[in-house]
Protein backbone atom coordinates (compact mmCIF):
# COMPACT_ATOMS: atom_id res chain seq x y z
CA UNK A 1 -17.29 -119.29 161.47
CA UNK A 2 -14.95 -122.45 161.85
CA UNK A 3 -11.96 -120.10 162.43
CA UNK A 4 -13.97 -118.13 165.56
CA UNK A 5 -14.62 -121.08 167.00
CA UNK A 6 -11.58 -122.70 167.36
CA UNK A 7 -10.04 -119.44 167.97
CA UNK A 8 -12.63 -118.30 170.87
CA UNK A 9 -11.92 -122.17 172.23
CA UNK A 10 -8.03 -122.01 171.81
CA UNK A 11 -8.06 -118.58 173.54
CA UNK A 12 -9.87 -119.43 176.36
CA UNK A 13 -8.92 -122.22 177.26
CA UNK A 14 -5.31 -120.57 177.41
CA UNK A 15 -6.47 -117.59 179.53
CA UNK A 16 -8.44 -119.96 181.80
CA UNK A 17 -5.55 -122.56 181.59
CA UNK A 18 -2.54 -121.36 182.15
CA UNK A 19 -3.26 -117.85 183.96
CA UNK A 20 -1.62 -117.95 187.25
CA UNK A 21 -1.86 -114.10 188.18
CA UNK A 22 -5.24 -113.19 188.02
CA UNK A 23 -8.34 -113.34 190.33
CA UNK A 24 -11.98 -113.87 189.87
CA UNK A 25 -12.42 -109.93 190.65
CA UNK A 26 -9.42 -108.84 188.00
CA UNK A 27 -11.33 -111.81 185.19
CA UNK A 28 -14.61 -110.03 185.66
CA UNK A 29 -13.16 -106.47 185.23
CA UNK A 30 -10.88 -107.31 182.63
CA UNK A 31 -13.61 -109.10 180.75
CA UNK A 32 -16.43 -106.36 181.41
CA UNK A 33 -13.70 -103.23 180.39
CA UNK A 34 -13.05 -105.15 177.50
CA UNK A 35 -16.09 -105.23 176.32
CA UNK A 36 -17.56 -101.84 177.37
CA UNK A 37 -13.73 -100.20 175.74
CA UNK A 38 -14.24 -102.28 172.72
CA UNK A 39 -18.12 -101.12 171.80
CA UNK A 40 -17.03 -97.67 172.33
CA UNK A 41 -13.80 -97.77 170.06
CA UNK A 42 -16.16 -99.88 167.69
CA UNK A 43 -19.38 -98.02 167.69
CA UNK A 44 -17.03 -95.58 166.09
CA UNK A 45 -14.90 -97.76 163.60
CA UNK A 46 -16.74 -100.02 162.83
CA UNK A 47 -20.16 -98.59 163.06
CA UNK A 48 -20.13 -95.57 161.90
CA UNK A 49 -17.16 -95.08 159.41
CA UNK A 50 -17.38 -99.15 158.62
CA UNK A 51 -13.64 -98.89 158.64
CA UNK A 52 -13.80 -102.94 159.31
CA UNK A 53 -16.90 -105.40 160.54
CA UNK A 54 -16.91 -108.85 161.56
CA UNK A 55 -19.07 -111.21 159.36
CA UNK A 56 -21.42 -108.53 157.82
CA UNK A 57 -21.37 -104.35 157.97
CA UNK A 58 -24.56 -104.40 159.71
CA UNK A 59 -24.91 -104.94 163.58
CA UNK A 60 -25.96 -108.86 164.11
CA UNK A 61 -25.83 -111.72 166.50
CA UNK A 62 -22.87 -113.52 165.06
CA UNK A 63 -20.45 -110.22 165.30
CA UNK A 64 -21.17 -109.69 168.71
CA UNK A 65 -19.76 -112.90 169.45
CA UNK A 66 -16.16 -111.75 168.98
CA UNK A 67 -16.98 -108.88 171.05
CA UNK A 68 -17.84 -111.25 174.15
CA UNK A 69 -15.59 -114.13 173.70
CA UNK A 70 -12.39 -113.62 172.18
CA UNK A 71 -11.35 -110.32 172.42
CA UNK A 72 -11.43 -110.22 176.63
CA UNK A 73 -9.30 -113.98 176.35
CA UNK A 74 -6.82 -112.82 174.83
CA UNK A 75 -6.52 -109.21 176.76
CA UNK A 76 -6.39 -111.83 179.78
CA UNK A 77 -3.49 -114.24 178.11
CA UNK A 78 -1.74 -110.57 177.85
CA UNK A 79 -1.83 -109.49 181.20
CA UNK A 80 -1.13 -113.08 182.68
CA UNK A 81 1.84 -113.01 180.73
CA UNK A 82 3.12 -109.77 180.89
CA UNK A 83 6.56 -109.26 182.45
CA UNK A 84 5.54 -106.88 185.31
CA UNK A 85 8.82 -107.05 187.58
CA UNK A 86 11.49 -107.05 184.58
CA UNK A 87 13.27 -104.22 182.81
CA UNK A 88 11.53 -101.88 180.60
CA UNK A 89 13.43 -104.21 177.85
CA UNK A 90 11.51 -107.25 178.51
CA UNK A 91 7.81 -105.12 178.68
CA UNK A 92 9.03 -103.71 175.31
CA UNK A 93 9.74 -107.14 173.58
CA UNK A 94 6.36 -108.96 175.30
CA UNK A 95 4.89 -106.16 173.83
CA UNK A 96 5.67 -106.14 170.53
CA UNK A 97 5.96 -110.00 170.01
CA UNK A 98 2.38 -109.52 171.79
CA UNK A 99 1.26 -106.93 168.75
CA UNK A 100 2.97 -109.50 166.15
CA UNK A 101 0.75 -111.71 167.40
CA UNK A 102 -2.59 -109.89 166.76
CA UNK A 103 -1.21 -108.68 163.41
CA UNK A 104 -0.63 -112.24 162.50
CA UNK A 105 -3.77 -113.54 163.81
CA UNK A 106 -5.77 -110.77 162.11
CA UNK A 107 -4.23 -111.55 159.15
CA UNK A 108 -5.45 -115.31 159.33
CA UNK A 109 -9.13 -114.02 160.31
CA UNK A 110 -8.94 -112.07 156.85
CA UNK A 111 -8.98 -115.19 154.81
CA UNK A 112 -12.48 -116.54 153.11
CA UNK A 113 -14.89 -118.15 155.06
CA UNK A 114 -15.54 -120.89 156.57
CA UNK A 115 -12.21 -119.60 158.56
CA UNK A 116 -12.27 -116.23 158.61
CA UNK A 117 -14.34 -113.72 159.71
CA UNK A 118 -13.17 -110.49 159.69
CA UNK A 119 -12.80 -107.48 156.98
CA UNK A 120 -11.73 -104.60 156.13
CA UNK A 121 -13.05 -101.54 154.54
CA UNK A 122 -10.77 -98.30 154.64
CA UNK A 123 -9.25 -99.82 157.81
CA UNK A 124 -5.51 -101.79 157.03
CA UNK A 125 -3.10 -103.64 158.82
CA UNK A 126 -0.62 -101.16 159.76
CA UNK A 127 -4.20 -99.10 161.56
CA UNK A 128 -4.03 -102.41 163.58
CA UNK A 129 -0.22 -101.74 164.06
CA UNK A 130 -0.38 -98.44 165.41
CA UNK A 131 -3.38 -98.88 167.39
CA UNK A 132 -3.06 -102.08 169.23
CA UNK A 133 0.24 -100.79 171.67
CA UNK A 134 -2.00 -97.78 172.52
CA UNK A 135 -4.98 -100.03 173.70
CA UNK A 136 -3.10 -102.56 175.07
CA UNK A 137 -1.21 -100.12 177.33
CA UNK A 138 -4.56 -98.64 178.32
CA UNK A 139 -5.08 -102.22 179.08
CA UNK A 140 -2.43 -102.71 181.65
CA UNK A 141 -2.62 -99.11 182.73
CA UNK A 142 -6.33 -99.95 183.77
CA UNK A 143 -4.98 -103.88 185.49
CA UNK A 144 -2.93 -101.61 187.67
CA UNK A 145 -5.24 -99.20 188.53
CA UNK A 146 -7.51 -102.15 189.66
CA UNK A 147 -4.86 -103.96 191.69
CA UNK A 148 -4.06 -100.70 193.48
CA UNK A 149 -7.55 -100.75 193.91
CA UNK A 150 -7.47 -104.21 195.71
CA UNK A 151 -4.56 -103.50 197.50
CA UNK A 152 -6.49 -100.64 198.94
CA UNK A 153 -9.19 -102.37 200.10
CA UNK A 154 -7.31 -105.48 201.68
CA UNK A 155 -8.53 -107.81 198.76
CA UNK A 156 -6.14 -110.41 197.46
């Protein structure tokens, strides 16, 4: 539990910190399709094939908190940071340094409590690999979609 709550500190107060791109409207929709797009890829996962769990493999309190507060962070250090008006190069290196990232982190959250928190049943690092650049592109895809959506209505 030590480990979450440094991490769900850390994370924050980065995303809150240093963003410099993103509005109050794009926080709250990043933050709510976060959640909402994590439950359903979970509920599935995690739930019902128990490929991984946080804490324990039944639903509780204490694994929803990753759910809330960390995950949606660090989607929101991502998108601050992304390199949205450079070559295709530069979006291909933030996003694999980005994945590195995770991979490490998730690693870290695999270690014994009191700091870590996460584990893995069928589910390995490599599923986190292969996965991650396909959500976090939805990610962005769905950041775009929402600023076109502002532009639209005159917001911003």
């Amino acid at each position: 539990m030590i480990g979450l709550i440094l991490a769900i500190l850390l994370f924050n107060l980065i995303a809150f910190k240093k963003n410099k791109i993103l509005t109050g409207n794009q926080i709250v929709h990043i933050w709510t399709f976060t959640i909402a797009f994590q439950f359903i890829f979970d509920m599935f996962v995690e739930f019902k094939y128990h490929g991984y769990w946080y804490f324990d493999k039944e639903i509780d309190l204490t694994g929803l908190v990753p759910h809330l507060f960390l995950v949606p962070a660090v989607n929101m250090i991502f998108l601050n940071w992304y390199p949205y008006k450079k070559g295709i190069a530069k979006q291909i290196f933030y996003m694999i340094f980005f994945v590195l990232f995770i991979l490490l982190y998730e690693i870290v959250t695999l270690l014994p409590e009191p700091w870590g928190y996460f584990h893995y049943g069928w589910w390995r690092i490599w599923h986190t690999a292969v996965m991650n650049p396909i959500l976090l592109l939805i990610l962005l895809g769905y950041y775009k979609w929402i600023c076109k959506l502002e532009k639209n209505a005159g917001c911003k």
